[in-house]
C-alpha atoms as a PDB file:
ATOM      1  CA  UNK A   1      -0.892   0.036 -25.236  1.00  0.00           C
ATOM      2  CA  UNK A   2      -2.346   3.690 -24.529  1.00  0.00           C
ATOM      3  CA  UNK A   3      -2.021   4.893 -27.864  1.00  0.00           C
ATOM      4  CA  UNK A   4      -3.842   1.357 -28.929  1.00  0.00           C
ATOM      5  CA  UNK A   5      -6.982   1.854 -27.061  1.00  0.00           C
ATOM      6  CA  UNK A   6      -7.003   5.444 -28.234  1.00  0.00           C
ATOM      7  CA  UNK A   7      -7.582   5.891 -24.790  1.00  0.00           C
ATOM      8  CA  UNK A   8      -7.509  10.035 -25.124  1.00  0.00           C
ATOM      9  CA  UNK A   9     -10.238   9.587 -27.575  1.00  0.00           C
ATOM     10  CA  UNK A  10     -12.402   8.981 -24.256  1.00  0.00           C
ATOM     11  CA  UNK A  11     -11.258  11.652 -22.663  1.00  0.00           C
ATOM     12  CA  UNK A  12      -8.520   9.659 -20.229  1.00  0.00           C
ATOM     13  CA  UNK A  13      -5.603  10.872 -19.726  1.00  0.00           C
ATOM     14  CA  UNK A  14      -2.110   9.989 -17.697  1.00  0.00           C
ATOM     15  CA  UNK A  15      -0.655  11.706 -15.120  1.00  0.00           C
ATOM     16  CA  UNK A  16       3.204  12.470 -14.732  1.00  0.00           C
ATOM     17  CA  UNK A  17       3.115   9.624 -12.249  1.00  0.00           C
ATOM     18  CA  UNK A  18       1.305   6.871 -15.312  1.00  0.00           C
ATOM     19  CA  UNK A  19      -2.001   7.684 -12.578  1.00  0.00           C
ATOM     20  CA  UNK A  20      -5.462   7.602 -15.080  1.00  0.00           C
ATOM     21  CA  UNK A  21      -7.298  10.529 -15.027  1.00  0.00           C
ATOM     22  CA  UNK A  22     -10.660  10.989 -14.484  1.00  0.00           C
ATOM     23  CA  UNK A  23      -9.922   8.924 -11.159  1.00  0.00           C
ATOM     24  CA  UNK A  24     -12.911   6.880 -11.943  1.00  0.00           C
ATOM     25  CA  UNK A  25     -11.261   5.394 -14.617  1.00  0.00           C
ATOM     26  CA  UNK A  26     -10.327   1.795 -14.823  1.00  0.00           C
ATOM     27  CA  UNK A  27      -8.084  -0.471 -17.124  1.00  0.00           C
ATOM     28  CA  UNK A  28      -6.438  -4.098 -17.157  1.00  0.00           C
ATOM     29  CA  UNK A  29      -5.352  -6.991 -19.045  1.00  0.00           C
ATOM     30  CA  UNK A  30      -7.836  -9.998 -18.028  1.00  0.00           C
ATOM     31  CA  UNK A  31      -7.303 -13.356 -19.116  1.00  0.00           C
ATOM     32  CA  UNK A  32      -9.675 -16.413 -19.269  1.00  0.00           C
ATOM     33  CA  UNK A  33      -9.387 -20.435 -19.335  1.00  0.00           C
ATOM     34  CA  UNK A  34     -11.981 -22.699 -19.030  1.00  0.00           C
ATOM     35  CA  UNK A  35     -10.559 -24.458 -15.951  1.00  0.00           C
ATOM     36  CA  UNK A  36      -9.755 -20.969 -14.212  1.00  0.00           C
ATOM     37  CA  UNK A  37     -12.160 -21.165 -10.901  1.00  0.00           C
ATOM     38  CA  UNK A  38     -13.105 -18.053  -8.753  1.00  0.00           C
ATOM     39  CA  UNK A  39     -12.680 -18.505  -4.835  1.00  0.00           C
ATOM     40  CA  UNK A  40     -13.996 -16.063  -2.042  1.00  0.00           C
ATOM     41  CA  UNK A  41     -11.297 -15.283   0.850  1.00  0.00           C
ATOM     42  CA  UNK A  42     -12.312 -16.169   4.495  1.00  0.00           C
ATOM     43  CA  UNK A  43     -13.511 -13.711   7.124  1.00  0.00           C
ATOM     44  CA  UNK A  44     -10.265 -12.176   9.326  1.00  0.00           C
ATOM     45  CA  UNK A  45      -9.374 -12.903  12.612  1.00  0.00           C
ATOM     46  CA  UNK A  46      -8.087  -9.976  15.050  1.00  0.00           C
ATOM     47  CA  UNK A  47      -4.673 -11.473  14.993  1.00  0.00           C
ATOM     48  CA  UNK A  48      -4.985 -10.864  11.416  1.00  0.00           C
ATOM     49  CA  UNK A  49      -6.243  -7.322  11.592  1.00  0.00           C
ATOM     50  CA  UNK A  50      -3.442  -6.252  14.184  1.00  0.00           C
ATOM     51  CA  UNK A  51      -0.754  -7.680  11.873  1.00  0.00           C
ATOM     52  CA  UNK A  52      -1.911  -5.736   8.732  1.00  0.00           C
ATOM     53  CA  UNK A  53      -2.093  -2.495  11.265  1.00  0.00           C
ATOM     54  CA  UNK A  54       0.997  -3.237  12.679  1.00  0.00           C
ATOM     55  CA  UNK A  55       2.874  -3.547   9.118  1.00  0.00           C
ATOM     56  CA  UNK A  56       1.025  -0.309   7.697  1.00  0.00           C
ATOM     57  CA  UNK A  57       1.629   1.444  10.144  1.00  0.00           C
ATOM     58  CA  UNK A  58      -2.023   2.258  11.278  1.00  0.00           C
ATOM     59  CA  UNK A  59      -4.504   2.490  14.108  1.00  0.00           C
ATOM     60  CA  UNK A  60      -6.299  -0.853  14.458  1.00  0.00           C
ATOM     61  CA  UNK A  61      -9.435   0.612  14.919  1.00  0.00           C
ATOM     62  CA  UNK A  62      -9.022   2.520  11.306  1.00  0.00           C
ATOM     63  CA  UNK A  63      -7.992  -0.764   9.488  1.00  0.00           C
ATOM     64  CA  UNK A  64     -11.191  -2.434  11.348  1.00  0.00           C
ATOM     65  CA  UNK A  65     -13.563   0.485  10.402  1.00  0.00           C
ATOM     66  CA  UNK A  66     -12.126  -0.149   6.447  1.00  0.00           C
ATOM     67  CA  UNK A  67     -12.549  -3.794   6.513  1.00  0.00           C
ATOM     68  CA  UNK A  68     -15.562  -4.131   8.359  1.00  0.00           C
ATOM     69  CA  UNK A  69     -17.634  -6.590   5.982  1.00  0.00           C
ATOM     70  CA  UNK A  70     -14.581  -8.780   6.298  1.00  0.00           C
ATOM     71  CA  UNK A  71     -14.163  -9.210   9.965  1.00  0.00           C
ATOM     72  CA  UNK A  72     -14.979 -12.809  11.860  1.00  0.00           C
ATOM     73  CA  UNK A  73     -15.531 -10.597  14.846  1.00  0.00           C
ATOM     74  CA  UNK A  74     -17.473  -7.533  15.649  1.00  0.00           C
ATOM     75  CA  UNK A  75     -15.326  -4.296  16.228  1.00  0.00           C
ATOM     76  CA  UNK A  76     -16.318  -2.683  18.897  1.00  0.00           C
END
């Protein structure tokens, strides 16, 4: 698929580890159908938070400070 795009041709390039280089840069496959709807996730609850923190092995208040817009609750 690289060598399809030509993707060197815009100055991207792969890392050892298949990582795109300039960081900035973006690809995917995206697919379409008429009857394909979009849908919004709700806002998380602290139980929800501490879970994710708990399984990633981080601080609550550093998961809270990344998913701010997200939260049902105010972080305090």
């Amino acid at each position: 698929m690289w060598r399809l795009l030509h993707a060197d041709k815009a100055g991207i390039t792969l890392t050892e580890s298949l990582a795109m280089e300039p960081a900035a840069s973006v690809s995917g496959l995206y697919f379409a159908h008429e009857k394909a709807t979009y849908f919004a996730t709700g806002k998380l609850n602290k139980d929800q938070v501490v879970d994710y923190a708990a399984r990633k092995q981080m601080d609550v208040s550093e998961v809270e400070r990344w998913l701010g817009p997200n939260l049902a609750y105010d972080a305090e």
